[in-house]
C-alpha atoms as a PDB file:
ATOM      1  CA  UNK A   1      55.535 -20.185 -81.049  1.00  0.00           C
ATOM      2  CA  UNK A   2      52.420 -19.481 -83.221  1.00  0.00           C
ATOM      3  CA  UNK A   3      49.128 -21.725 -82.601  1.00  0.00           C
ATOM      4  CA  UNK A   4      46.982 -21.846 -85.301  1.00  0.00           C
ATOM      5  CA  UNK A   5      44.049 -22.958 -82.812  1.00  0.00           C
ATOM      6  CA  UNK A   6      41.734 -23.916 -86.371  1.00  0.00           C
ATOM      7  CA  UNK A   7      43.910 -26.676 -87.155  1.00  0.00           C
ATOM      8  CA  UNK A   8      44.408 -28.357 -83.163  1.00  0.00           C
ATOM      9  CA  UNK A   9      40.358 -27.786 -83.031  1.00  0.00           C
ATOM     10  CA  UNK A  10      40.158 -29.648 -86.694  1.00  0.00           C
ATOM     11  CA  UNK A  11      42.242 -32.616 -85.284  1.00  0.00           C
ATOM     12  CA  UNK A  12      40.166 -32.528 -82.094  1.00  0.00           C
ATOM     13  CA  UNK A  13      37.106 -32.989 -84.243  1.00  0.00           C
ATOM     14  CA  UNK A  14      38.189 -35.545 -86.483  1.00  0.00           C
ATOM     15  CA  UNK A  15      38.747 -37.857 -83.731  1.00  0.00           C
ATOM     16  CA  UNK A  16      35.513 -36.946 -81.606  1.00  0.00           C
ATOM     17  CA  UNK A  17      33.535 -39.130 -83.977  1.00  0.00           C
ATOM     18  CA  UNK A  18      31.086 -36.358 -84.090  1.00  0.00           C
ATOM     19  CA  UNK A  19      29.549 -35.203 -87.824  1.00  0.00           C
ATOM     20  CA  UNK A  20      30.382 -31.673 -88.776  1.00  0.00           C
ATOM     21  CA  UNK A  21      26.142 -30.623 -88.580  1.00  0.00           C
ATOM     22  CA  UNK A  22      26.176 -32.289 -84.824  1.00  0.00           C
ATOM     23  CA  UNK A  23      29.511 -29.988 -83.494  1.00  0.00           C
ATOM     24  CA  UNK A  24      27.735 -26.767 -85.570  1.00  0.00           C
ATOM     25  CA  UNK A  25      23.724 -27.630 -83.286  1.00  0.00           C
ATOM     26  CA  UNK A  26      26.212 -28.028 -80.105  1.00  0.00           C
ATOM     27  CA  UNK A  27      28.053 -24.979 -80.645  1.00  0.00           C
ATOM     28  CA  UNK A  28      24.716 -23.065 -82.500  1.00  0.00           C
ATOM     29  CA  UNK A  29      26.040 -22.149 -85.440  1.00  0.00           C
ATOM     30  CA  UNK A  30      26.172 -23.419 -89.228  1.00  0.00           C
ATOM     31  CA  UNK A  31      28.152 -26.007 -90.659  1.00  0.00           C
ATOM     32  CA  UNK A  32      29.787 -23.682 -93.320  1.00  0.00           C
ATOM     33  CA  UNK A  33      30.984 -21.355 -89.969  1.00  0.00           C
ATOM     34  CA  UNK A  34      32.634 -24.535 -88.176  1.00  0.00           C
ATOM     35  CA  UNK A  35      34.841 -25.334 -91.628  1.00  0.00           C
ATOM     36  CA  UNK A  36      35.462 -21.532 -91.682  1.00  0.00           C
ATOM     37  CA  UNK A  37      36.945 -22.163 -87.636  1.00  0.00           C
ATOM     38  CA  UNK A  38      38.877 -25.352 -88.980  1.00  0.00           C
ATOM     39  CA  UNK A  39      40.553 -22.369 -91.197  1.00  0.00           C
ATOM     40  CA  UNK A  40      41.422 -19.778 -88.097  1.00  0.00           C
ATOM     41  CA  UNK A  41      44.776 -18.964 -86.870  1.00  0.00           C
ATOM     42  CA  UNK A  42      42.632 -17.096 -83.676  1.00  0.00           C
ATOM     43  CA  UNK A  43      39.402 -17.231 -82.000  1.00  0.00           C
ATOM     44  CA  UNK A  44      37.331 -15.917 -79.708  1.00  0.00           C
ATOM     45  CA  UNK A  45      37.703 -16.938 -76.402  1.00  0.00           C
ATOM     46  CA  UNK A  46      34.035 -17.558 -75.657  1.00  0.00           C
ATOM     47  CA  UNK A  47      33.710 -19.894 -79.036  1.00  0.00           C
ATOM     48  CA  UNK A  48      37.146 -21.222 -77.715  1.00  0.00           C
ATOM     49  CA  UNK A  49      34.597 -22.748 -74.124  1.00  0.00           C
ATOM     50  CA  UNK A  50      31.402 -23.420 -76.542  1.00  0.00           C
ATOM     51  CA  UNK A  51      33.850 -25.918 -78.586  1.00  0.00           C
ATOM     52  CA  UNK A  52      35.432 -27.102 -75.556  1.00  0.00           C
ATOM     53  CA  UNK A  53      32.401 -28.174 -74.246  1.00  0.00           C
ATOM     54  CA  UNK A  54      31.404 -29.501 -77.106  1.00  0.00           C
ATOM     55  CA  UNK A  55      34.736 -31.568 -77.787  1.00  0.00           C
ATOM     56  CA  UNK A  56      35.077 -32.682 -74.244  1.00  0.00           C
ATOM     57  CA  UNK A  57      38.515 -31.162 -74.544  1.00  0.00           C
ATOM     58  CA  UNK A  58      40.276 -28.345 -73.040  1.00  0.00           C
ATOM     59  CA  UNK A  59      41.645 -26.165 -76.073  1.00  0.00           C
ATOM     60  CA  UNK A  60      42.949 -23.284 -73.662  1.00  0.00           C
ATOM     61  CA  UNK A  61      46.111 -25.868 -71.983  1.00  0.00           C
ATOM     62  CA  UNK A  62      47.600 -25.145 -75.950  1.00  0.00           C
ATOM     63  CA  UNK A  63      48.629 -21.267 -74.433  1.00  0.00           C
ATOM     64  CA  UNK A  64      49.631 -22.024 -71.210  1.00  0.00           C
ATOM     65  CA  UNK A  65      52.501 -24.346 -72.633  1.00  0.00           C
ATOM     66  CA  UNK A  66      51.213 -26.866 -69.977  1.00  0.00           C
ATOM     67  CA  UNK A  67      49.914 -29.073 -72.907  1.00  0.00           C
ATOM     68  CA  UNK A  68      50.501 -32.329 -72.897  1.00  0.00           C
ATOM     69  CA  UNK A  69      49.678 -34.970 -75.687  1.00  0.00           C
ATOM     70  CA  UNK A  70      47.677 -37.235 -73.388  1.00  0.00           C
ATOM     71  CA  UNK A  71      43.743 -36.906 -74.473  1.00  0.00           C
ATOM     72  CA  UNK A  72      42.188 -38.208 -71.573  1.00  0.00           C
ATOM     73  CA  UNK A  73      44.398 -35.272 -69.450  1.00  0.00           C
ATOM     74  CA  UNK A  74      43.642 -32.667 -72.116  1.00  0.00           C
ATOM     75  CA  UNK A  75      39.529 -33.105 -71.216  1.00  0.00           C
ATOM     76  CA  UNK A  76      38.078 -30.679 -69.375  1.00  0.00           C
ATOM     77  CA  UNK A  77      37.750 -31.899 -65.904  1.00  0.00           C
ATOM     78  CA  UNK A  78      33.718 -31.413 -65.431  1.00  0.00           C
ATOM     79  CA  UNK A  79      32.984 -32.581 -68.552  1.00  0.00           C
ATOM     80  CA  UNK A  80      34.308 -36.080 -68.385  1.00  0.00           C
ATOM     81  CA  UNK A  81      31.511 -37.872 -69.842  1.00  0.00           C
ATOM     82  CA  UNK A  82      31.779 -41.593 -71.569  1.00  0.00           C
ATOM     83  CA  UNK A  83      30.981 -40.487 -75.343  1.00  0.00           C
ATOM     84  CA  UNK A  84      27.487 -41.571 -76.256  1.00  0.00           C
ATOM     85  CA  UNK A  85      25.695 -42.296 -79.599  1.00  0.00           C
ATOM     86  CA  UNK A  86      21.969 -42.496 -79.891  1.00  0.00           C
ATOM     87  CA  UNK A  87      21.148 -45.945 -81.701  1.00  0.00           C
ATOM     88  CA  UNK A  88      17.690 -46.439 -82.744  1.00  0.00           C
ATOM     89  CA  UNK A  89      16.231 -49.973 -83.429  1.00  0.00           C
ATOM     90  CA  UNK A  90      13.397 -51.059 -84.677  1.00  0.00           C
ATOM     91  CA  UNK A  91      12.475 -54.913 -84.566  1.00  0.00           C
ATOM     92  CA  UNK A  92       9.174 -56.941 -84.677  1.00  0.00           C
ATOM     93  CA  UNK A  93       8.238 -59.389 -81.428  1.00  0.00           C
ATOM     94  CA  UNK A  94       4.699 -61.359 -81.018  1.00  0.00           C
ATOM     95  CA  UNK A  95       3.555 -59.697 -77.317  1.00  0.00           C
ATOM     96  CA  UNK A  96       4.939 -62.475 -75.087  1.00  0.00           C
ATOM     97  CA  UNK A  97       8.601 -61.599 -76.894  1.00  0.00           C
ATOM     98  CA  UNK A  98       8.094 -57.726 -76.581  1.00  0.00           C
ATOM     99  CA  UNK A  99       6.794 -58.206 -72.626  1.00  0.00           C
ATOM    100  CA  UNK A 100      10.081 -60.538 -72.209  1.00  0.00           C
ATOM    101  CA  UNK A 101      12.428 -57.740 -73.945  1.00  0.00           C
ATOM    102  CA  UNK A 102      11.028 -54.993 -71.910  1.00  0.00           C
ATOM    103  CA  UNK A 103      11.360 -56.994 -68.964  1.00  0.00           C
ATOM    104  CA  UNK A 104      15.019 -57.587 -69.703  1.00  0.00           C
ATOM    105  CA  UNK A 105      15.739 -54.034 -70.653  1.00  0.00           C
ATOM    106  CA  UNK A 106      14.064 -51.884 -67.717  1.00  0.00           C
ATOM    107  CA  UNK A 107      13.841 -54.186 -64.506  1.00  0.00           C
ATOM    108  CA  UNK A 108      11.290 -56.325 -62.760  1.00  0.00           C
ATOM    109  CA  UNK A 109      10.132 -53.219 -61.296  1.00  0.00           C
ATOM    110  CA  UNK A 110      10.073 -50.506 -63.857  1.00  0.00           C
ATOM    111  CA  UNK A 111       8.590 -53.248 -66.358  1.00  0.00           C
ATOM    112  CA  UNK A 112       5.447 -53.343 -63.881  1.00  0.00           C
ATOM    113  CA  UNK A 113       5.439 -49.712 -62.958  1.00  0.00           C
ATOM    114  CA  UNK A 114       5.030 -49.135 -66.616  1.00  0.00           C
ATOM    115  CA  UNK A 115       2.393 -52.195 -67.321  1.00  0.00           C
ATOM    116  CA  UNK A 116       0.277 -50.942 -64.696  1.00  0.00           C
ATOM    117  CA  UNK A 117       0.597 -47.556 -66.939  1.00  0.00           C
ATOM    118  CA  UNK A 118      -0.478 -49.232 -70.205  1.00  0.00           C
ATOM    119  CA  UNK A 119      -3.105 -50.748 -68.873  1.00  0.00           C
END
């Protein structure tokens, strides 16, 4: 049974939500080299782990013929992590709003901790 490994990775990808530039800074290489892995039949074992890792998925259970088509099972087991964006937002607050916000956001007791910094 051939695996063309460029095309299960590809799939992978698409559904990570990731953009092609992030996968190419997790893996350290450039974005032209990831859509030239979306195009290979084989691949090197230890690019096989870097895109793993990246992927949160376990790309080697495709030659074992222990593959199943269950996602959460196909993730490698220490790298079960809730997928994260970073979301940056930038609003305007008089003082008493931003001191309320802050307080809401860290805790009674970080918000003082990092008052007692500021001032």
């Amino acid at each position: 049974m051939a695996i063309y490994i460029g095309k299960i990775i590809k799939e992978v990808f698409e559904d990570s939500g990731l953009s092609v530039s992030e996968l190419a800074r997790r893996i350290q290489t450039t974005r032209q080299n990831v859509y030239g892995i979306f195009e290979r039949r084989s691949i090197d074992t230890a690019l096989l782990l870097r895109l793993g890792e990246a992927l949160n998925y376990d790309f080697f259970e495709h030659f074992t013929g222990k593959s199943n088509n269950k996602a959460e099972e196909n993730l490698i087991p220490f790298q079960k992590k809730e997928k994260r964006r970073k979301v940056v937002l930038q609003i305007e607050l008089d003082e008493e709003k931003q001191h309320e916000v802050l307080k809401l956001a860290l805790g009674d007791t970080a918000y003082h901790a990092l008052k007692k910094q500021l001032n």
